[in-house]
C-alpha atoms as a PDB file:
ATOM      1  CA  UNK A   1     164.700 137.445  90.032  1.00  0.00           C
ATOM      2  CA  UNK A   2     163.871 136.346  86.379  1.00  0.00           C
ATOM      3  CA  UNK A   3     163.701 139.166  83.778  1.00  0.00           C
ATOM      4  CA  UNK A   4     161.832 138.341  80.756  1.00  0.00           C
ATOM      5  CA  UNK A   5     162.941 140.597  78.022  1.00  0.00           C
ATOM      6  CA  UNK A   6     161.015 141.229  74.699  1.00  0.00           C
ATOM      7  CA  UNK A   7     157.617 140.889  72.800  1.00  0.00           C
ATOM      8  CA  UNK A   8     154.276 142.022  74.191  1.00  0.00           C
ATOM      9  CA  UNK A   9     151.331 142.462  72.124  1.00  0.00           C
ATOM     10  CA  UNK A  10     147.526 141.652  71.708  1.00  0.00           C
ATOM     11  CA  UNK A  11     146.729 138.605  70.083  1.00  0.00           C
ATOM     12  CA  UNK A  12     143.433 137.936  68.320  1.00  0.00           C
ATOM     13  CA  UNK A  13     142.181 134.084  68.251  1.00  0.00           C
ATOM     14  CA  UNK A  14     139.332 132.787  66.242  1.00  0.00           C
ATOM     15  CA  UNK A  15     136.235 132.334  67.808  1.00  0.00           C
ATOM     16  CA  UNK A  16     132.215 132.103  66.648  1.00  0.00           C
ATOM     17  CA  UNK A  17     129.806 134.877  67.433  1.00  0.00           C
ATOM     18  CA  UNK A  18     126.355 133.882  68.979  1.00  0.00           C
ATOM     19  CA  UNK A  19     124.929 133.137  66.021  1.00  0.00           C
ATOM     20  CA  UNK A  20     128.031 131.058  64.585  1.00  0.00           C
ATOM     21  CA  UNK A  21     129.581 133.343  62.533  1.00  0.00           C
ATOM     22  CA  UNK A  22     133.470 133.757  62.447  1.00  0.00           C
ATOM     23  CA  UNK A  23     135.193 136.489  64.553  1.00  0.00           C
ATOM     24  CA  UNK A  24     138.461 137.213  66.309  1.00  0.00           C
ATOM     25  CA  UNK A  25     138.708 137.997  70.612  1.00  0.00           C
ATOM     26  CA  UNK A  26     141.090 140.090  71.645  1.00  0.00           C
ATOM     27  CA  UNK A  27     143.716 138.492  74.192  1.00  0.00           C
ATOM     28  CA  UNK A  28     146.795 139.797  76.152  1.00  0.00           C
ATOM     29  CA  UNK A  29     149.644 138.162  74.327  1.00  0.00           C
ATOM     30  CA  UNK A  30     153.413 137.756  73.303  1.00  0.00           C
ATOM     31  CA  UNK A  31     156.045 135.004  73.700  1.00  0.00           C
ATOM     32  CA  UNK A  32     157.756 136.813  76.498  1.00  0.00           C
ATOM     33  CA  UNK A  33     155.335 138.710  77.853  1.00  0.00           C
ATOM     34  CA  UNK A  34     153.297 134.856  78.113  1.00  0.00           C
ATOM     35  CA  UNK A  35     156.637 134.024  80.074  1.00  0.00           C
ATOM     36  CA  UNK A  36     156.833 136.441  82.494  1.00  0.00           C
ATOM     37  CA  UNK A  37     152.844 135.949  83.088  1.00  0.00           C
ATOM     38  CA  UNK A  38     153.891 131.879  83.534  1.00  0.00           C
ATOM     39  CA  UNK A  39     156.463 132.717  85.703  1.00  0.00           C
ATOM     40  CA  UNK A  40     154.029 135.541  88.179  1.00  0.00           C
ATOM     41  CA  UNK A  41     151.406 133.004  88.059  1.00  0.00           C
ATOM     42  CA  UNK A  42     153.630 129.886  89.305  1.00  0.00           C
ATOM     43  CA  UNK A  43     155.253 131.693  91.936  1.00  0.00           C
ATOM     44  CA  UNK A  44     158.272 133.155  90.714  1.00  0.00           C
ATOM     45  CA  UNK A  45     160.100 135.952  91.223  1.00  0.00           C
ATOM     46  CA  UNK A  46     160.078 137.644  87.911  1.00  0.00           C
ATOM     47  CA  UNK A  47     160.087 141.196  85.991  1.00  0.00           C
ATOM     48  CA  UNK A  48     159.140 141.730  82.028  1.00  0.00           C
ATOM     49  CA  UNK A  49     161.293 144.483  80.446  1.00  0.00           C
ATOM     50  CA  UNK A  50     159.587 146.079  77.369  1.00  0.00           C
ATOM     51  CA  UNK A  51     158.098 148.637  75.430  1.00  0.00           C
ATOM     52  CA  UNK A  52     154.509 148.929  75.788  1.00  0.00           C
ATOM     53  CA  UNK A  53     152.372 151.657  74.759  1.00  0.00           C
ATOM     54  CA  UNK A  54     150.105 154.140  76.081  1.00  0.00           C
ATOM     55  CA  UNK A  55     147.201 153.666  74.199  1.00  0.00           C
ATOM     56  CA  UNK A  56     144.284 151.415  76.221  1.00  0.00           C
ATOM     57  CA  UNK A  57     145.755 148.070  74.389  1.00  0.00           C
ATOM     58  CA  UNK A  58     148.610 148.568  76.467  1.00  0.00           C
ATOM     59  CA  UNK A  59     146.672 149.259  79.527  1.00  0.00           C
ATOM     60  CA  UNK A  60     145.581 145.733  79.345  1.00  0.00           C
ATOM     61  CA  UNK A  61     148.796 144.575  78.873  1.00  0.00           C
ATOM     62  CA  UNK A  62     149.945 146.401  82.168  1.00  0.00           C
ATOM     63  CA  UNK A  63     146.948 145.018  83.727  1.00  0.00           C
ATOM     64  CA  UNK A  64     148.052 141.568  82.517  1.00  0.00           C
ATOM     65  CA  UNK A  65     151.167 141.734  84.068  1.00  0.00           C
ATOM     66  CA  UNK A  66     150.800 143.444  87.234  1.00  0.00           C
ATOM     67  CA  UNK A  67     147.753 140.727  88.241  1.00  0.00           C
ATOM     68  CA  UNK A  68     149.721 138.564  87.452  1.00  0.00           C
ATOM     69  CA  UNK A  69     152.821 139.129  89.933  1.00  0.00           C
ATOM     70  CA  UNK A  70     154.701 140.677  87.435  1.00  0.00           C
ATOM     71  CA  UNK A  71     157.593 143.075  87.994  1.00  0.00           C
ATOM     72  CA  UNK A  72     156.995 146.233  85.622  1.00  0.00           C
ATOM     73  CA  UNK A  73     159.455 148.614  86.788  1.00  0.00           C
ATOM     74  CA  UNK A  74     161.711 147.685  83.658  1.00  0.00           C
ATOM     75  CA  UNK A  75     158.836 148.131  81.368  1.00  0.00           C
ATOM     76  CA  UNK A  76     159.350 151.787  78.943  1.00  0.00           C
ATOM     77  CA  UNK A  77     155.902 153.191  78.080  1.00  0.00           C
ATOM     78  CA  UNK A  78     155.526 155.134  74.880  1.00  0.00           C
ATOM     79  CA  UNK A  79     152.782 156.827  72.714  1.00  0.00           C
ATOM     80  CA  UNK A  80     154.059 154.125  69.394  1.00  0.00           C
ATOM     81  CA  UNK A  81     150.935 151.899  68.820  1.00  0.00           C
ATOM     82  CA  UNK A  82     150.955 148.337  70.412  1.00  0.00           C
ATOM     83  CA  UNK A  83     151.875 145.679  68.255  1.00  0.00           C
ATOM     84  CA  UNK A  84     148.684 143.115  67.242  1.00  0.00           C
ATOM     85  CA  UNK A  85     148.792 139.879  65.751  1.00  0.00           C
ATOM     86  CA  UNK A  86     146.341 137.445  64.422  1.00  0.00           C
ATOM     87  CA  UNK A  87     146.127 133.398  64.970  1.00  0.00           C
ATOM     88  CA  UNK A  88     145.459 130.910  63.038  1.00  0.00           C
ATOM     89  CA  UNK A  89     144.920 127.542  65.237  1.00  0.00           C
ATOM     90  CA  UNK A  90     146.551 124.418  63.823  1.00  0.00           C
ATOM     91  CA  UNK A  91     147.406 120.565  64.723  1.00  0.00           C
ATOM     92  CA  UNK A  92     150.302 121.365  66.668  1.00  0.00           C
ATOM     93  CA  UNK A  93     151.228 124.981  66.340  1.00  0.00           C
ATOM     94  CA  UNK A  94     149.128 128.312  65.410  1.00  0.00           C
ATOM     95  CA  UNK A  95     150.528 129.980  63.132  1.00  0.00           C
ATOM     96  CA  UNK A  96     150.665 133.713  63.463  1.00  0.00           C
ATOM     97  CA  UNK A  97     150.180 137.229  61.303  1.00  0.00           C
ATOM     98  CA  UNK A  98     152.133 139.781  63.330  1.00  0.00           C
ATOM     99  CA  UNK A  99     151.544 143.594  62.758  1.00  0.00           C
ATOM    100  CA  UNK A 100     154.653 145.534  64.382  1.00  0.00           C
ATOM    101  CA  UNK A 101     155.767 148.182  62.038  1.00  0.00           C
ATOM    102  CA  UNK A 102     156.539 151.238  64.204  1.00  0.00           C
ATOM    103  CA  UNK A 103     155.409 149.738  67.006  1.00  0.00           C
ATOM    104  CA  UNK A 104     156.394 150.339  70.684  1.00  0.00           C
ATOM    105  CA  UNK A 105     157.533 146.603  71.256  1.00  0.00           C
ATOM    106  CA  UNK A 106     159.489 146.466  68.405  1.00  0.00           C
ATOM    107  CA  UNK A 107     161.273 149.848  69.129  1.00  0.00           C
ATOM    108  CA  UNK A 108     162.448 149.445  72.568  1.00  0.00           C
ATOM    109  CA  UNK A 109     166.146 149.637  73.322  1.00  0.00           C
ATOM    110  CA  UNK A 110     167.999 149.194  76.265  1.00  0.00           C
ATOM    111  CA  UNK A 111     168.362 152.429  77.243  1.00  0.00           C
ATOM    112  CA  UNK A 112     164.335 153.106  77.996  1.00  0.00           C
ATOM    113  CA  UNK A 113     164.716 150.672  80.907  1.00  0.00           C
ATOM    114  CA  UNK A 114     166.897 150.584  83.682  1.00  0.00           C
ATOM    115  CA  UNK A 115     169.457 148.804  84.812  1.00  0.00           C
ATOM    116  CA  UNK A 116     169.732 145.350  86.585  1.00  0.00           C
ATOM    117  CA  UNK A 117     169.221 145.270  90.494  1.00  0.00           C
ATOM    118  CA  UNK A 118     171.835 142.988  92.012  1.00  0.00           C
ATOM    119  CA  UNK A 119     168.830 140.218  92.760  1.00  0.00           C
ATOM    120  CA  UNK A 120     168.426 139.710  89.348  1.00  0.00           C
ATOM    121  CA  UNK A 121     170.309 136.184  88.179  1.00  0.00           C
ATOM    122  CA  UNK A 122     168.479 135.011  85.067  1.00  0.00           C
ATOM    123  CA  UNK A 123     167.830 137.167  81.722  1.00  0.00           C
ATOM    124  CA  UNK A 124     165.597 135.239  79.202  1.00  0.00           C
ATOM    125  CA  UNK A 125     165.071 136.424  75.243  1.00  0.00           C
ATOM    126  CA  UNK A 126     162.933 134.807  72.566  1.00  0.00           C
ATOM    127  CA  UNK A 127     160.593 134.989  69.449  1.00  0.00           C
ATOM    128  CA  UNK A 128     159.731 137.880  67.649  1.00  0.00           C
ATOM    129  CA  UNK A 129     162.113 140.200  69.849  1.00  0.00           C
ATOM    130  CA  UNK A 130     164.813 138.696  67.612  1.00  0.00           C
ATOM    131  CA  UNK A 131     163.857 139.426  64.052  1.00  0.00           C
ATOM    132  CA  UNK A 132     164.230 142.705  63.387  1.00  0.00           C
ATOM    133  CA  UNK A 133     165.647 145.827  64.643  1.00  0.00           C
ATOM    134  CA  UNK A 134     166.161 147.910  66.959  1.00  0.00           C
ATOM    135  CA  UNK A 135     164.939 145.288  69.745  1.00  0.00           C
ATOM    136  CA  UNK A 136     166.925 142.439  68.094  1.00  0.00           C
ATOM    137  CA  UNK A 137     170.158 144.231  68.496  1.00  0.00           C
ATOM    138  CA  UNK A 138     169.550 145.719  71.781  1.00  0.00           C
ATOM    139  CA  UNK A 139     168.228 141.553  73.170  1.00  0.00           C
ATOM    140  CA  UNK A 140     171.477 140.593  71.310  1.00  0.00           C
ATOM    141  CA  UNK A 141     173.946 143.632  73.059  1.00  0.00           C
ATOM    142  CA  UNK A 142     172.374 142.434  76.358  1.00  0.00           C
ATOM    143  CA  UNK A 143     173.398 139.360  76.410  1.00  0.00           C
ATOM    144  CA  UNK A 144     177.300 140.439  75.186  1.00  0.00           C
ATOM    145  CA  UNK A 145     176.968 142.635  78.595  1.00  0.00           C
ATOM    146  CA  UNK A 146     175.768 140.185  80.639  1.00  0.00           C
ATOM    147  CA  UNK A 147     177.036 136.794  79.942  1.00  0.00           C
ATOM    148  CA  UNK A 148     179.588 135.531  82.668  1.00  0.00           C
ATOM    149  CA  UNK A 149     177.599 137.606  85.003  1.00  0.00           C
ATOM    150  CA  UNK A 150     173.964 136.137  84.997  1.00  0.00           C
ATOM    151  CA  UNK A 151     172.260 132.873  83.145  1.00  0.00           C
ATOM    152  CA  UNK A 152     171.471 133.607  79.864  1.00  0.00           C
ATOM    153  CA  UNK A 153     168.455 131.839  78.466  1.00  0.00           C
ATOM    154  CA  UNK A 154     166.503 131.910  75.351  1.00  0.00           C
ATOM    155  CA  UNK A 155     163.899 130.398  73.370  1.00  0.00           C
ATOM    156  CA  UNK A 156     163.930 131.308  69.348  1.00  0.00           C
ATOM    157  CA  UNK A 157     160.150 130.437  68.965  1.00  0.00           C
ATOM    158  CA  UNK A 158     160.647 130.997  65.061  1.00  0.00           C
ATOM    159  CA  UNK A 159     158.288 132.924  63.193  1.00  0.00           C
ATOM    160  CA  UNK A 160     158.968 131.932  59.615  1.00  0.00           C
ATOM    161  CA  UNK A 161     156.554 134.013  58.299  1.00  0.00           C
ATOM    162  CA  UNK A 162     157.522 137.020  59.687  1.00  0.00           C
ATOM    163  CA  UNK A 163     161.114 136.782  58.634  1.00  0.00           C
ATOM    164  CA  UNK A 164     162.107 138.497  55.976  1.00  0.00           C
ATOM    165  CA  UNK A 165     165.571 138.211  56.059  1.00  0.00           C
ATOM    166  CA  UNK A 166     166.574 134.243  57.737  1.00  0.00           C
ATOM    167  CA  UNK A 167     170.335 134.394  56.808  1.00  0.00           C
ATOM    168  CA  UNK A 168     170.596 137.312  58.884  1.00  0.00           C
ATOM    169  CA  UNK A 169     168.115 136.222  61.372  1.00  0.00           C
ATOM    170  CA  UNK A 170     169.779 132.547  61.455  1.00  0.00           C
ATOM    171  CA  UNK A 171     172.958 134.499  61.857  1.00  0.00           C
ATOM    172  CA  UNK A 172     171.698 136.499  64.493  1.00  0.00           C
ATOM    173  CA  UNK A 173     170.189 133.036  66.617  1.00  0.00           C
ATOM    174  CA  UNK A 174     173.886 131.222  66.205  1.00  0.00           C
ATOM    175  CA  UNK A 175     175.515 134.255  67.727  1.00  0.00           C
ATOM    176  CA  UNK A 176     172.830 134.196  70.875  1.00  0.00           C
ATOM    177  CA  UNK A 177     173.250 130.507  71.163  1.00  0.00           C
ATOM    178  CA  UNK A 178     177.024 130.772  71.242  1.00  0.00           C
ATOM    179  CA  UNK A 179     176.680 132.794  75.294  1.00  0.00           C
ATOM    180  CA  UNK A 180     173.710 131.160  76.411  1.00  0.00           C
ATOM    181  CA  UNK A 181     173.089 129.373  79.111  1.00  0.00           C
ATOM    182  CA  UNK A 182     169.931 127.669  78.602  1.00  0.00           C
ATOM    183  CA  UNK A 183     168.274 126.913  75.215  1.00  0.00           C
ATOM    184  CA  UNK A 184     164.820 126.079  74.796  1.00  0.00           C
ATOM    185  CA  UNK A 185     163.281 125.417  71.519  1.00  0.00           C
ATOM    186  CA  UNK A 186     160.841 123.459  69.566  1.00  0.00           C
ATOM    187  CA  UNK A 187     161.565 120.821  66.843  1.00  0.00           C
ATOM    188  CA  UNK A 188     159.965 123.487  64.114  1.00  0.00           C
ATOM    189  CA  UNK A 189     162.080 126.202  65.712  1.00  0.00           C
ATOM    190  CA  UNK A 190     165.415 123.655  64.871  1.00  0.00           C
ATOM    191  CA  UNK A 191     164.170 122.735  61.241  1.00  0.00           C
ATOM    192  CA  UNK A 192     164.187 126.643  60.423  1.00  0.00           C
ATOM    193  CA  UNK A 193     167.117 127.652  62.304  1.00  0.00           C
ATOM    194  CA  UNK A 194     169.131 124.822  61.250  1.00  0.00           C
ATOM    195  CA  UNK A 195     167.712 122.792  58.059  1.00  0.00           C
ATOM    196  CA  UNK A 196     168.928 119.290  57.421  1.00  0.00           C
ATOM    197  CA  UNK A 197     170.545 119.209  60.936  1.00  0.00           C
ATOM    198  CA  UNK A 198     169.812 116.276  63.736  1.00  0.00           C
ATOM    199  CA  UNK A 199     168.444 117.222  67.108  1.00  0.00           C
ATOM    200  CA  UNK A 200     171.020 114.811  68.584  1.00  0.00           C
ATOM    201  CA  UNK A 201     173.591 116.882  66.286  1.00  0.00           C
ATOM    202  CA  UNK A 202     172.286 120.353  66.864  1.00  0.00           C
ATOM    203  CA  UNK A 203     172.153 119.626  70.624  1.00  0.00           C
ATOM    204  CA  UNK A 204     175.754 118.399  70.941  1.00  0.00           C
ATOM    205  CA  UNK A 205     176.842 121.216  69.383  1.00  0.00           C
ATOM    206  CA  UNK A 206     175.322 123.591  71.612  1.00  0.00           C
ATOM    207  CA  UNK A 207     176.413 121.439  74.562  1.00  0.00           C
ATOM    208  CA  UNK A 208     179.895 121.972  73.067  1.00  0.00           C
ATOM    209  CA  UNK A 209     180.092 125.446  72.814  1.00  0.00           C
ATOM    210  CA  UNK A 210     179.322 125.964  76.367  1.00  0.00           C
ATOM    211  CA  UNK A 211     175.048 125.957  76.695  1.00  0.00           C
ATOM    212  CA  UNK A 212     174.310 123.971  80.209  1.00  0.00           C
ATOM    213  CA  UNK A 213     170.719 123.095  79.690  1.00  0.00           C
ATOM    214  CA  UNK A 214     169.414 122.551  76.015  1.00  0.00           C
ATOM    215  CA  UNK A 215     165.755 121.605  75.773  1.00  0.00           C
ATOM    216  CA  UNK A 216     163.628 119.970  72.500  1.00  0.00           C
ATOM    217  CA  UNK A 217     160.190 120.157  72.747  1.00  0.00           C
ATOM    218  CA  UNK A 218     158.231 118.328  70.598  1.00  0.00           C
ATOM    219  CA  UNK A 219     154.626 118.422  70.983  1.00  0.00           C
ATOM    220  CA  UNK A 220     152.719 115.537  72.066  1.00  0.00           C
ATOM    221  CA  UNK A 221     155.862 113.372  71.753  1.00  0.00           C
ATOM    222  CA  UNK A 222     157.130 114.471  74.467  1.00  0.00           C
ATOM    223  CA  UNK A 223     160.791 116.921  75.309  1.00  0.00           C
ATOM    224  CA  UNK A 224     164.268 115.692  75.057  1.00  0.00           C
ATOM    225  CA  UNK A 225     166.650 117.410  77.009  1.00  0.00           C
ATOM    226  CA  UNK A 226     170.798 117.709  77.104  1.00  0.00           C
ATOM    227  CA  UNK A 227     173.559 117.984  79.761  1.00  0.00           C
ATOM    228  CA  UNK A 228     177.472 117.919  79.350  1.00  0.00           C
ATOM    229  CA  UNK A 229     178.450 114.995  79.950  1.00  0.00           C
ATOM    230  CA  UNK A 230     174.834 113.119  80.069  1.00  0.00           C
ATOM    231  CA  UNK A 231     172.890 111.021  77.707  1.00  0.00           C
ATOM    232  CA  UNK A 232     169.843 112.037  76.194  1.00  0.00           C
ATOM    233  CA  UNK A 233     166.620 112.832  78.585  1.00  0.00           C
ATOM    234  CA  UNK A 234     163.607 112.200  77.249  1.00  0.00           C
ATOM    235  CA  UNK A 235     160.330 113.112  79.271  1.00  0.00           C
ATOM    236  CA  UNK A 236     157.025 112.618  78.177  1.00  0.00           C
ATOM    237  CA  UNK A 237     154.175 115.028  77.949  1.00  0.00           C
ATOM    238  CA  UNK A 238     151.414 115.293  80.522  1.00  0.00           C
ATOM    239  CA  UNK A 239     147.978 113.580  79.062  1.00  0.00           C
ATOM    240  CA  UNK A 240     145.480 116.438  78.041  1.00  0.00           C
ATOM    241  CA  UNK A 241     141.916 115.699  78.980  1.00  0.00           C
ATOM    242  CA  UNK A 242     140.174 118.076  76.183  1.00  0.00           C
ATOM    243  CA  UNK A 243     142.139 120.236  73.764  1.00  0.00           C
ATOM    244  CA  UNK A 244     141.488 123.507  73.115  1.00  0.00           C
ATOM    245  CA  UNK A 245     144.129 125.221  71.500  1.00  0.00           C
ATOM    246  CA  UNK A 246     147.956 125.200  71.858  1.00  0.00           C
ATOM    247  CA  UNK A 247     148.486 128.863  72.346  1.00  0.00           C
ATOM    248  CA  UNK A 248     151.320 129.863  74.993  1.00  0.00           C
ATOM    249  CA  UNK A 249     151.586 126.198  75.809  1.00  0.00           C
ATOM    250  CA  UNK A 250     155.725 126.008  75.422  1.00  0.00           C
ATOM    251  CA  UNK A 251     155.940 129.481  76.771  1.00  0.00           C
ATOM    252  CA  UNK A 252     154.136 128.143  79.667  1.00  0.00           C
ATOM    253  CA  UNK A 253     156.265 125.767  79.319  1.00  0.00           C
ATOM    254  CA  UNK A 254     159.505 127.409  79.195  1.00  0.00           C
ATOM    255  CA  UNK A 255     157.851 129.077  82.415  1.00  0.00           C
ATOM    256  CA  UNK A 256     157.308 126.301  84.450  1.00  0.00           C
ATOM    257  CA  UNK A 257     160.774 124.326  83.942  1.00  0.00           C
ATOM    258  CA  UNK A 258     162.127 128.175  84.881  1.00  0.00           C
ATOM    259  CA  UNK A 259     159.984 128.334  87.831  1.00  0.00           C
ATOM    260  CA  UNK A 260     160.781 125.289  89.356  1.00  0.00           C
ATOM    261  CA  UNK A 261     164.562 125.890  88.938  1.00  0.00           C
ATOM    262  CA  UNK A 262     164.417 128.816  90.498  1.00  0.00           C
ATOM    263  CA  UNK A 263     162.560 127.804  93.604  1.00  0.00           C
ATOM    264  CA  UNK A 264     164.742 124.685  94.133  1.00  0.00           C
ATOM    265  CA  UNK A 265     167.723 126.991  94.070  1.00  0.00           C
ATOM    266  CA  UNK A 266     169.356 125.891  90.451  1.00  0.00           C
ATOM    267  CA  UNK A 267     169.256 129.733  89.159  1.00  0.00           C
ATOM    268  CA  UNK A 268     172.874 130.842  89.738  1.00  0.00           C
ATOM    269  CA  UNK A 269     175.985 130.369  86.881  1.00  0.00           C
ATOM    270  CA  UNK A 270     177.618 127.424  89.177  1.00  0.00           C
ATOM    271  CA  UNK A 271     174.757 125.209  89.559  1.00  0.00           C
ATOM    272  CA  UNK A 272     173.428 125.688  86.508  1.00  0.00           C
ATOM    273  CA  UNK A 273     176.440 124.036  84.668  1.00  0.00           C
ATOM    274  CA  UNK A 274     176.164 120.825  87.283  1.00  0.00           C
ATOM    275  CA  UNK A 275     172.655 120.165  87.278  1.00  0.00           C
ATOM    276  CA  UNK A 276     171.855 116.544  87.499  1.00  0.00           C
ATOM    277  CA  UNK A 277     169.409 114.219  84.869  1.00  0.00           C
ATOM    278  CA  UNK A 278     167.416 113.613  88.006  1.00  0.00           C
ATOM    279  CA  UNK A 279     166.932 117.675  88.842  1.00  0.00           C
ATOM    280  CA  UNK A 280     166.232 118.542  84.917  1.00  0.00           C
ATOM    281  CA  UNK A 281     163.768 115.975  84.865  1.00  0.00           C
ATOM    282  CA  UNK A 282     161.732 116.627  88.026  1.00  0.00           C
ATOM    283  CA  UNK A 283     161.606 120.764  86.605  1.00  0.00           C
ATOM    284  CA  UNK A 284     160.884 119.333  82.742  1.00  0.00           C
ATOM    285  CA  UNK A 285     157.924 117.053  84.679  1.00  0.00           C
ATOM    286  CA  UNK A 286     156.512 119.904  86.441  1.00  0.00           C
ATOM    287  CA  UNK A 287     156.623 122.190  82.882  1.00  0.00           C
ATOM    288  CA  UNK A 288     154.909 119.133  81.420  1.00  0.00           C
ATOM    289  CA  UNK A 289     151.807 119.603  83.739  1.00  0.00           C
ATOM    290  CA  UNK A 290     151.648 123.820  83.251  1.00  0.00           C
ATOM    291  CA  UNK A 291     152.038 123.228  79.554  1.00  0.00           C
ATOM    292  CA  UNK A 292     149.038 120.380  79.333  1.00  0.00           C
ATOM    293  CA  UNK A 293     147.095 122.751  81.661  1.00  0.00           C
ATOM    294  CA  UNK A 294     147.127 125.527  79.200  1.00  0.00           C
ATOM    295  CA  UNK A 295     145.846 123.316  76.167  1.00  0.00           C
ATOM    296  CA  UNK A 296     143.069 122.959  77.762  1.00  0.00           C
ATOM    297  CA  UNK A 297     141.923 126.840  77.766  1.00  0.00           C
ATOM    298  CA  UNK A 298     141.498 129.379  75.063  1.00  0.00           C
ATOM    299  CA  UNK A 299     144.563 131.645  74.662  1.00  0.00           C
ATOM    300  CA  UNK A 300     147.414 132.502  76.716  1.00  0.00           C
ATOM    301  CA  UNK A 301     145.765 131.934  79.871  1.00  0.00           C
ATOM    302  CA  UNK A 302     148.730 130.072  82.118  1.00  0.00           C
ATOM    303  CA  UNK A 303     147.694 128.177  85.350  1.00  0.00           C
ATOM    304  CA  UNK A 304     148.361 129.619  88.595  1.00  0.00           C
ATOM    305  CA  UNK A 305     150.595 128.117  91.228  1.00  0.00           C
ATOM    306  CA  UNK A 306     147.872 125.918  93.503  1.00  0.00           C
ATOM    307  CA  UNK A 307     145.613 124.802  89.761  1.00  0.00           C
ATOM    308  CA  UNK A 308     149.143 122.881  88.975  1.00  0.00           C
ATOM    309  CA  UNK A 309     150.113 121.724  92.424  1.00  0.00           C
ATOM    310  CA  UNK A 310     146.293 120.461  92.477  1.00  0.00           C
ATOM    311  CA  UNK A 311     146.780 118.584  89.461  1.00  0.00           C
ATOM    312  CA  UNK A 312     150.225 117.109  90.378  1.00  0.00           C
ATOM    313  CA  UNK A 313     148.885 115.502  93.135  1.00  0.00           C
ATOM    314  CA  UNK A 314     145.961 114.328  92.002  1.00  0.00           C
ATOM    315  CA  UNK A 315     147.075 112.877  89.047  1.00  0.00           C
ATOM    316  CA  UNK A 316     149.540 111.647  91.573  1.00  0.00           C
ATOM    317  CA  UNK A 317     152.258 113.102  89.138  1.00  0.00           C
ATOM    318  CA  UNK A 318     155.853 111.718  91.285  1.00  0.00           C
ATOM    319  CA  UNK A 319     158.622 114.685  90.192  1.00  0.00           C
END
């Protein structure tokens, strides 16, 4: 099992009323809570461990999970308020206004959730978990517990704006990097995290301190990918018939390459560190078709297992 550990919230996405004035919809939302949804929805075996509130916002987060084939017995309820945030759509990326102070995401710690069953073989962390604490040091004393004993993944999905302290933060993301397994992150995410560094550079360097798997994505160009001992993959993106938005497209995607590795077998700490250009490719091809799927709807609404298999094959997509 996959265990998705971090933000869940409600995002609210700009829309146009009846008569065409501007308003914001309500959405289930969150990096990792996105994830785990991916994951549910594509077949996976997967669980979301989290804080999410009492109040009826986080009833529709339950209800977001659990229809979703989601896992919830590591989720901690509380009676903190859930954590909103509002969107702003742009060319590539929307940019986001979080509101978390005091709020039950943002609190969680370890300890409100309980421990690891023995079928559980991949941990993933990202976004907005890792800014601030008590979350960011409890995702960050996780992963000193667990590496060696399951894959470690994680995907920074940098929030600029909502960092208020990035030497600590950036601090914070080298020290994650250093045990994990996989990395996932966008070419944004690297400018932040590490200014006036090369993605060949930044890659190698990851590679070198022990990462298996790192992953670049960068938008419609495409993802490049890195493997000891391997030169560069590069993998381009699947064509999008009508654009929407880009919400929860590289969580989706981040789901989907996941997904696949799981379900061919890849997810334990030996085969993950012998993986083959060939087997990355086929998962980052798949991920490429969830992530294209989800432009092409308004919000975090990932595809579901037989939508992407439908598309695969008739787009005649060869993985």
């Amino acid at each position: 099992m996959i265990i998705v550990c971090g933000d869940v919230l409600i995002d609210f996405i700009p829309d146009k009323t009846k008569d065409g004035a501007d308003c914001y919809c309500p959405a289930p939302g969150g990096s990792c809570a996105n994830i785990s949804v991916a994951i549910g929805r594509l077949g996976g075996a997967v669980g979301f461990m989290g804080g999410i509130s009492t109040d009826f916002w986080g009833e529709k987060l339950m209800e977001f999970l659990e229809t979703s084939n989601v896992d919830v017995r590591y989720v901690a309820r509380g009676n903190q308020q859930t954590t909103l945030a509002f969107v702003e759509l742009g060319n590539e990326e929307p940019a986001y206004a979080f509101y978390d102070e005091n709020t039950v995401s943002r609190l969680w710690v370890r300890s409100q959730s309980p421990g690891f069953s023995d079928d559980v073989n991949l941990i993933h962390i990202g976004s907005t978990s890792l800014i601030e604490p008590p979350i960011s040091e409890s995702c960050e004393q996780m992963f000193r517990m667990e590496k060696g004993k399951r894959i470690l993944s994680i995907d920074p999905n940098c929030r600029p704006s909502n960092t208020h302290h990035p030497a600590v933060y950036r601090a914070r993301m080298a020290r994650l990097t250093a045990m994990a397994d996989i990395i996932k992150l966008s070419k944004s995410d690297l400018e932040f995290l590490l200014p006036d560094t090369r993605v060949d550079d930044a890659a190698k360097h990851w590679i070198n301190q022990g990462t298996s798997i790192v992953i670049i994505t960068r938008g419609s160009k495409g993802v490049l990918c890195y493997l000891p001992g391997h030169e560069v993959i590069d993998v381009p993106p699947d064509y999008i018939d009508d654009v929407v938005d880009s919400i929860g497209a590289g969580d989706t995607f981040m789901a989907a390459t996941l997904t696949y590795l799981q379900k061919n077998g890849f997810l334990t700490l030996d085969k993950i560190k012998i993986i083959t250009p060939a087997e990355i490719t086929k998962a980052l091809k798949y991920a490429s078709v969830a992530a294209a799927m989800i432009c092409e709807r308004r919000g975090a609404n990932p595809p579901w297992e037989q939508e992407v298999d439908e598309r695969i094959k008739r787009k005649a997509i060869k993985l």
